[in-house]
PDB file of N, CA and C in Angstrom:
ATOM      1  N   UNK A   1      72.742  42.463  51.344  1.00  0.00           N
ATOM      2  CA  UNK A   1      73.236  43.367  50.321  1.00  0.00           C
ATOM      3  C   UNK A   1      72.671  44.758  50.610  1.00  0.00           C
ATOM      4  N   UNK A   2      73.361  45.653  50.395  1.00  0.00           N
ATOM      5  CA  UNK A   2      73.077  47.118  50.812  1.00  0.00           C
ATOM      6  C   UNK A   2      72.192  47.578  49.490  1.00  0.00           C
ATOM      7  N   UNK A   3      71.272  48.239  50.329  1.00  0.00           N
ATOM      8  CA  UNK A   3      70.314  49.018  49.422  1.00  0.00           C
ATOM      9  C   UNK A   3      71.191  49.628  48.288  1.00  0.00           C
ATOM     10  N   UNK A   4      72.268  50.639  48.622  1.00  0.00           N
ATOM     11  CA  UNK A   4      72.945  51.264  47.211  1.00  0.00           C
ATOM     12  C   UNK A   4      73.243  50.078  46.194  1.00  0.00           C
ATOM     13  N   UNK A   5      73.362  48.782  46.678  1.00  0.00           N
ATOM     14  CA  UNK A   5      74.442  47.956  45.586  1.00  0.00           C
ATOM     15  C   UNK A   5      73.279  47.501  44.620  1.00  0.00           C
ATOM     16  N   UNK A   6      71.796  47.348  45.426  1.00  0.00           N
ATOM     17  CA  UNK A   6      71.021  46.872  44.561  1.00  0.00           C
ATOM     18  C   UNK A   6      69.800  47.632  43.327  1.00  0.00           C
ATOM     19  N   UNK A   7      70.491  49.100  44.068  1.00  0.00           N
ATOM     20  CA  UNK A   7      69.650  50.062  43.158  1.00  0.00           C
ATOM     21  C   UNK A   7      70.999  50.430  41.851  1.00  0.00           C
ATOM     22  N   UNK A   8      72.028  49.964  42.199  1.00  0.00           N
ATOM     23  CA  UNK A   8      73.276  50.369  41.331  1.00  0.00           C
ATOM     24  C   UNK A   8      73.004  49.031  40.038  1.00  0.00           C
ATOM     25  N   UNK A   9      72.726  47.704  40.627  1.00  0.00           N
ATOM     26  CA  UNK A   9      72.681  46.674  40.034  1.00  0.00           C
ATOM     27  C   UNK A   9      71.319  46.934  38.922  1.00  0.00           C
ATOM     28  N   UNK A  10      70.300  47.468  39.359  1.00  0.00           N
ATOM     29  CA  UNK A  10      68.985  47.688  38.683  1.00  0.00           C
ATOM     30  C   UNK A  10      68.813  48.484  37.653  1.00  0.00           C
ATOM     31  N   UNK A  11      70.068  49.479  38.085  1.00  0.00           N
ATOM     32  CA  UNK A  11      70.336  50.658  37.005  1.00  0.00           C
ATOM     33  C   UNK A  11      71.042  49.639  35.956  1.00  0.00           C
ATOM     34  N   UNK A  12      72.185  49.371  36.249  1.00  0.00           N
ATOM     35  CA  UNK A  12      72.703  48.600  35.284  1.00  0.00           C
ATOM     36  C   UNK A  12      72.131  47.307  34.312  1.00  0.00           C
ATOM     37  N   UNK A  13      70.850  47.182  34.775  1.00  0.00           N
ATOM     38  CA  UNK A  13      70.396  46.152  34.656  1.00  0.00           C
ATOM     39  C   UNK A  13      69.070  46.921  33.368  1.00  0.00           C
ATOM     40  N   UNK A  14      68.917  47.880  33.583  1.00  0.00           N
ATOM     41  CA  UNK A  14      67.939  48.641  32.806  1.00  0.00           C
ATOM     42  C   UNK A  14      68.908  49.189  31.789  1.00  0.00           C
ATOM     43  N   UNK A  15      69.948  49.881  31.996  1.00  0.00           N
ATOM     44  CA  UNK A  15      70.982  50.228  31.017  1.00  0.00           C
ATOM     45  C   UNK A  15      71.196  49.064  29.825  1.00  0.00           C
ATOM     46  N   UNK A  16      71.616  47.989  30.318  1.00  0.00           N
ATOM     47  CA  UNK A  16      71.340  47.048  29.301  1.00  0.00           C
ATOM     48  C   UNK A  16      70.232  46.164  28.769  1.00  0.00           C
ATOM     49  N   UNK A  17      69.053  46.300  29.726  1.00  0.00           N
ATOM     50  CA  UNK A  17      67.761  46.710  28.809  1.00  0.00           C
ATOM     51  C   UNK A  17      67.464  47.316  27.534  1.00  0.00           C
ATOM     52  N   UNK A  18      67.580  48.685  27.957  1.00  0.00           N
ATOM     53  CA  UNK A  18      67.955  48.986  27.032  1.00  0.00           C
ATOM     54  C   UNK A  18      68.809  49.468  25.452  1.00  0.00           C
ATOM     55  N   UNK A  19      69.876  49.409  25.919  1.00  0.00           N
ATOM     56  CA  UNK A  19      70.567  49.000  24.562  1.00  0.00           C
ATOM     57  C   UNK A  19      70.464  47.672  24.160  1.00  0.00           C
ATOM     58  N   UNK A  20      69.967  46.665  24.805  1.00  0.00           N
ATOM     59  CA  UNK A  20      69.552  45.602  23.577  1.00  0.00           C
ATOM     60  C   UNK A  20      68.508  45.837  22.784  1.00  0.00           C
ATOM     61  N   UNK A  21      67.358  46.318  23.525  1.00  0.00           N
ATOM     62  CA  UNK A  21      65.556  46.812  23.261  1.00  0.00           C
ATOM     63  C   UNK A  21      66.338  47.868  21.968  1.00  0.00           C
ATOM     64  N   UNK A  22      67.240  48.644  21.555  1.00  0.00           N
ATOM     65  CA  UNK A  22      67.141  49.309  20.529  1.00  0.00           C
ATOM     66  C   UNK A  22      67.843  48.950  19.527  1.00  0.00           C
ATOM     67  N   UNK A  23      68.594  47.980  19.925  1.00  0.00           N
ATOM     68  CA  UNK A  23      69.625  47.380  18.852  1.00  0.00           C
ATOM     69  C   UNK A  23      69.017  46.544  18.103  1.00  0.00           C
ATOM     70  N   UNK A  24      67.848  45.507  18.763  1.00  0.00           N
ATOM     71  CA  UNK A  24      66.807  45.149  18.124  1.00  0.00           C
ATOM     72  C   UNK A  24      65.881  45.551  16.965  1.00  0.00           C
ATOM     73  N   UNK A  25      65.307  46.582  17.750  1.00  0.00           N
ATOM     74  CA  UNK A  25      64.628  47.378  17.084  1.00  0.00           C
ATOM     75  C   UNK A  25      65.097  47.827  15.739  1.00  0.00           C
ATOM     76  N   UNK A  26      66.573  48.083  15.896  1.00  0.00           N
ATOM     77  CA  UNK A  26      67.380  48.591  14.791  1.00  0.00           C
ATOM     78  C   UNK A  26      67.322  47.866  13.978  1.00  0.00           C
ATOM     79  N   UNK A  27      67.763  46.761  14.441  1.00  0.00           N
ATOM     80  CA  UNK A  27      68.175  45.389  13.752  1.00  0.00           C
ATOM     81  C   UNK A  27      66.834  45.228  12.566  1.00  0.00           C
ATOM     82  N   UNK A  28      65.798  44.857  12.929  1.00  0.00           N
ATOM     83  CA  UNK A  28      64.691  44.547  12.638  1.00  0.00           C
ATOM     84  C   UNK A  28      64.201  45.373  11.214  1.00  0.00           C
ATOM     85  N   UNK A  29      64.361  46.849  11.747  1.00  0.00           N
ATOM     86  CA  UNK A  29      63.896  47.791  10.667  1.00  0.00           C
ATOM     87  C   UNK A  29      64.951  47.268  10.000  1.00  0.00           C
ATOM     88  N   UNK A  30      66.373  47.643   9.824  1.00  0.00           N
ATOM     89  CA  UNK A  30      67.280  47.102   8.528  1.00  0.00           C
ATOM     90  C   UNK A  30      66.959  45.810   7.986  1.00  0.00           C
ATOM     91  N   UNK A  31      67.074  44.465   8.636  1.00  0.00           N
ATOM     92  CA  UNK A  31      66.229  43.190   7.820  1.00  0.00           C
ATOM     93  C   UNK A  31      64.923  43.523   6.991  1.00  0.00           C
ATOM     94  N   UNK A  32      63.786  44.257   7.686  1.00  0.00           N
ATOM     95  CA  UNK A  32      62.864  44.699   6.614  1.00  0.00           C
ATOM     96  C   UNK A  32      63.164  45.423   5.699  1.00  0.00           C
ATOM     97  N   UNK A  33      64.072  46.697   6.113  1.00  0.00           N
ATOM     98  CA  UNK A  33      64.082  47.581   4.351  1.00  0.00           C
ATOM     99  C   UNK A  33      65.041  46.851   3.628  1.00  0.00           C
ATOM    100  N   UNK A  34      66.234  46.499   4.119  1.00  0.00           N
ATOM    101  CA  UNK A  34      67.089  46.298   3.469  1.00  0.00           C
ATOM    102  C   UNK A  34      67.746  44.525   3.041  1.00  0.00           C
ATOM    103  N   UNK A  35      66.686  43.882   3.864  1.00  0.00           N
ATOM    104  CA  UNK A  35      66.624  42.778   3.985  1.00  0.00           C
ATOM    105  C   UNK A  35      68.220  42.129   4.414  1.00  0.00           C
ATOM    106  N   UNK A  36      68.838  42.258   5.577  1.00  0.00           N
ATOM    107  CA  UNK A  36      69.988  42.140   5.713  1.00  0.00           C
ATOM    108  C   UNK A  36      70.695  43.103   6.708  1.00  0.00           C
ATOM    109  N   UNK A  37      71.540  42.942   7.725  1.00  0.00           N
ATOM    110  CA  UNK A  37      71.611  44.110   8.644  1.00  0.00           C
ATOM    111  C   UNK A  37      73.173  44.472   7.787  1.00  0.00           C
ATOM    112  N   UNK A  38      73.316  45.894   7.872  1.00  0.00           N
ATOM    113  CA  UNK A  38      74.695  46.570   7.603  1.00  0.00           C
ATOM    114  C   UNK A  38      75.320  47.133   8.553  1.00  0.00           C
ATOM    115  N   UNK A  39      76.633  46.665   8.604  1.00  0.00           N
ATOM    116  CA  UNK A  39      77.075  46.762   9.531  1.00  0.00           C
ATOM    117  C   UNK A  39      77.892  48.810   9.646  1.00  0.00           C
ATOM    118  N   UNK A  40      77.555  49.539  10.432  1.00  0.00           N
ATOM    119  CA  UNK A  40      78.218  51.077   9.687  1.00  0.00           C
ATOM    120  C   UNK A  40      78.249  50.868  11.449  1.00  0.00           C
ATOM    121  N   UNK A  41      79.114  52.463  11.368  1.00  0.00           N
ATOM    122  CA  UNK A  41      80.044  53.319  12.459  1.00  0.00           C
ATOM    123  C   UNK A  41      78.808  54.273  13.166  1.00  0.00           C
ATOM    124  N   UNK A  42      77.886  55.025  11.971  1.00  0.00           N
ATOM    125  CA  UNK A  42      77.519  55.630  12.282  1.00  0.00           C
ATOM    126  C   UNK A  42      76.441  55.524  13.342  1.00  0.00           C
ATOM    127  N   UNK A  43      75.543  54.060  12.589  1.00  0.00           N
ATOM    128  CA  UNK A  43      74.612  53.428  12.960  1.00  0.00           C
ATOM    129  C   UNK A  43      74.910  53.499  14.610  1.00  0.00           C
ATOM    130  N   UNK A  44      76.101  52.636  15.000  1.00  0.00           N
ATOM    131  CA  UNK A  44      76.531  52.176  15.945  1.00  0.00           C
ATOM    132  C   UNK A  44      76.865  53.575  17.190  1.00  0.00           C
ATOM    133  N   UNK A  45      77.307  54.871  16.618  1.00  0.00           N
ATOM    134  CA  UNK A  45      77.369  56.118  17.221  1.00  0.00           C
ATOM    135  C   UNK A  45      75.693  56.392  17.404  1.00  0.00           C
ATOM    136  N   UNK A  46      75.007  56.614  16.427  1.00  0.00           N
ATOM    137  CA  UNK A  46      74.006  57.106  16.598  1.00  0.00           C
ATOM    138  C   UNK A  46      72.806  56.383  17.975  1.00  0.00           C
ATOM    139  N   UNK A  47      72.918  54.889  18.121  1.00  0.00           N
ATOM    140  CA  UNK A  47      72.349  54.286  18.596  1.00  0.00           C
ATOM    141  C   UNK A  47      72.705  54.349  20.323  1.00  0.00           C
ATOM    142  N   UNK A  48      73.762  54.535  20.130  1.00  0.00           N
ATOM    143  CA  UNK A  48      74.697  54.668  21.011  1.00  0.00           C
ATOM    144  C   UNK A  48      74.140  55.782  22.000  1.00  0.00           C
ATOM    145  N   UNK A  49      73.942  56.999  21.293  1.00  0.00           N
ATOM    146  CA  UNK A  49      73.949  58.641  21.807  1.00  0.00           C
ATOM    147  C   UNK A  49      72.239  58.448  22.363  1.00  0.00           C
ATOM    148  N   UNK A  50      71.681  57.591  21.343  1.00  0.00           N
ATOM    149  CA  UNK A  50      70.370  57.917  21.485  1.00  0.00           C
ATOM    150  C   UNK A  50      69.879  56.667  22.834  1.00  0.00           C
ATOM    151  N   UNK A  51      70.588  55.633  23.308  1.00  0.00           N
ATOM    152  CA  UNK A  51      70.364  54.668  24.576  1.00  0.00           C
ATOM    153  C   UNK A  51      70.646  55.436  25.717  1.00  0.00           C
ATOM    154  N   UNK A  52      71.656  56.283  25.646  1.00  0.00           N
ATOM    155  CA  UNK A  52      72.291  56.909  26.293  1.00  0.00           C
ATOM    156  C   UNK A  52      71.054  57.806  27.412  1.00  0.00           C
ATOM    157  N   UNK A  53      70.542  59.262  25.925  1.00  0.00           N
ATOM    158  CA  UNK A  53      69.959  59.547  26.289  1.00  0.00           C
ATOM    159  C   UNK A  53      68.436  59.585  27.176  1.00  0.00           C
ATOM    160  N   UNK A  54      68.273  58.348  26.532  1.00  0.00           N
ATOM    161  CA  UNK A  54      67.130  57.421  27.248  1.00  0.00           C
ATOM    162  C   UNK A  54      67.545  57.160  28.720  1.00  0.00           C
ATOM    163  N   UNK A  55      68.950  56.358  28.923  1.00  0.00           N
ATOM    164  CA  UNK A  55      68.948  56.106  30.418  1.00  0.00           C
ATOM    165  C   UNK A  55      69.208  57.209  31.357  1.00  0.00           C
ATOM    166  N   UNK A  56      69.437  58.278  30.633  1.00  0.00           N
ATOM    167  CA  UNK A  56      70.589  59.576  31.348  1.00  0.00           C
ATOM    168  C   UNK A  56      68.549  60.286  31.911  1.00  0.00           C
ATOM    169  N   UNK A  57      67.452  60.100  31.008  1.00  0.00           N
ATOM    170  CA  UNK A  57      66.616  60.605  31.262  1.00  0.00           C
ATOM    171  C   UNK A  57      65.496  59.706  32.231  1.00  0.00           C
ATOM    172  N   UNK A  58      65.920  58.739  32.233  1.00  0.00           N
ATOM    173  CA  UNK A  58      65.073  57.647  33.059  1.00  0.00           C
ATOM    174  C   UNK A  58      66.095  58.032  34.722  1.00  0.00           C
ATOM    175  N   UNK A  59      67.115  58.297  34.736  1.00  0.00           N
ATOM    176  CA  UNK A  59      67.508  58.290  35.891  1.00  0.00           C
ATOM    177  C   UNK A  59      67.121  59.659  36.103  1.00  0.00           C
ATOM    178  N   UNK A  60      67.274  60.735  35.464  1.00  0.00           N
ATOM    179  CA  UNK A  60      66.320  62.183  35.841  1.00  0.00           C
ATOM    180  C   UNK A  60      65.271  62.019  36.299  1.00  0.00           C
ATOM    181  N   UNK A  61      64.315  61.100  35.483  1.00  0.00           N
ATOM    182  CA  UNK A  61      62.991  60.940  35.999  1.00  0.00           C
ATOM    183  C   UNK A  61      62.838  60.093  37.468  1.00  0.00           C
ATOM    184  N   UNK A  62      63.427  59.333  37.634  1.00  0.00           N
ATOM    185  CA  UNK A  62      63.702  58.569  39.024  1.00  0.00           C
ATOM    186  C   UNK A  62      64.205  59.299  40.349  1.00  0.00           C
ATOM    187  N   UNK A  63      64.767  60.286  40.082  1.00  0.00           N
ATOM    188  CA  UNK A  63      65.406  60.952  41.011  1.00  0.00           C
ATOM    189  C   UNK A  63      64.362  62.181  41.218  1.00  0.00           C
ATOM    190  N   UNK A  64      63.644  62.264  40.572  1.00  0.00           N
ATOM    191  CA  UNK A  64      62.123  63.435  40.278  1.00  0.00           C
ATOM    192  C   UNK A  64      61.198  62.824  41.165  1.00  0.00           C
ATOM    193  N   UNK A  65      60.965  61.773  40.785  1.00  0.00           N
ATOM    194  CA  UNK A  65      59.519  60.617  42.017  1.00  0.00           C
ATOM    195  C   UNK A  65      60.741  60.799  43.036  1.00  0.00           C
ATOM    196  N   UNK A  66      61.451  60.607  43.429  1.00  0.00           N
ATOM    197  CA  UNK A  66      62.124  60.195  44.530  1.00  0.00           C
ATOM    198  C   UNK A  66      62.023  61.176  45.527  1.00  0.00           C
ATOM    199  N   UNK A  67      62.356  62.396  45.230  1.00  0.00           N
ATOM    200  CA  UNK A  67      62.486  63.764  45.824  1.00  0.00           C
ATOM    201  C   UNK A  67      61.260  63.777  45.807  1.00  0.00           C
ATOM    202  N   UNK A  68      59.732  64.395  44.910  1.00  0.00           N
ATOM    203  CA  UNK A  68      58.702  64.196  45.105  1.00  0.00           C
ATOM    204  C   UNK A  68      57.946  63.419  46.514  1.00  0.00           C
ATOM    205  N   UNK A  69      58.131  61.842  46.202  1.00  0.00           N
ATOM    206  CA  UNK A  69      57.780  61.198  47.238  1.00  0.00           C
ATOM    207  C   UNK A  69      58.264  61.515  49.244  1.00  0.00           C
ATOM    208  N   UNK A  70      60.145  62.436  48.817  1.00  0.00           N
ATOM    209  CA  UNK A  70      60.015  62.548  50.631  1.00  0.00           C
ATOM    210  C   UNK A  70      59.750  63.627  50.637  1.00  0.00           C
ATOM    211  N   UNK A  71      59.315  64.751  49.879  1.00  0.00           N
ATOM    212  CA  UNK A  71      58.514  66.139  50.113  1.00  0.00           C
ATOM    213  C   UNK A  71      57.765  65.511  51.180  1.00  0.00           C
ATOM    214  N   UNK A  72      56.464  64.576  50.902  1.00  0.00           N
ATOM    215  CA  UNK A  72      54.976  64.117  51.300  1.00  0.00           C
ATOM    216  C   UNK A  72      55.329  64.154  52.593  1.00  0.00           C
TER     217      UNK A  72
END
């Protein structure tokens, strides 16, 4: 398997890392306050924008060590 397919697979593989890791999270806080999850649009946008930004910044940061490391 070619190096690209398995760094493509890893990404994807962290991408849905994380949007489960926050949907959880989500999940969790609503059962405690509200004892019960509700189901909304917004929730689902908001969570959405904010996984997003997480992976859009984990691959910034990856591509930062990367370049870094063949400076050396």
């Amino acid at each position: 398997m070619r190096l690209k397919t398995k760094v493509e697979i890893i990404l994807a593989m962290t991408y849905v890392g994380i949007f489960a890791s926050i949907d959880a999270v989500w999940q969790i806080l609503e059962v405690s306050i509200y004892e019960s999850t509700q189901p909304s649009l917004v929730d689902t946008v908001i969570g959405a924008l904010f996984a997003l930004s997480l992976c859009l910044n984990l691959i910034h940061g990856m591509h930062i060590c990367i370049i870094e490391k063949g400076d050396r």
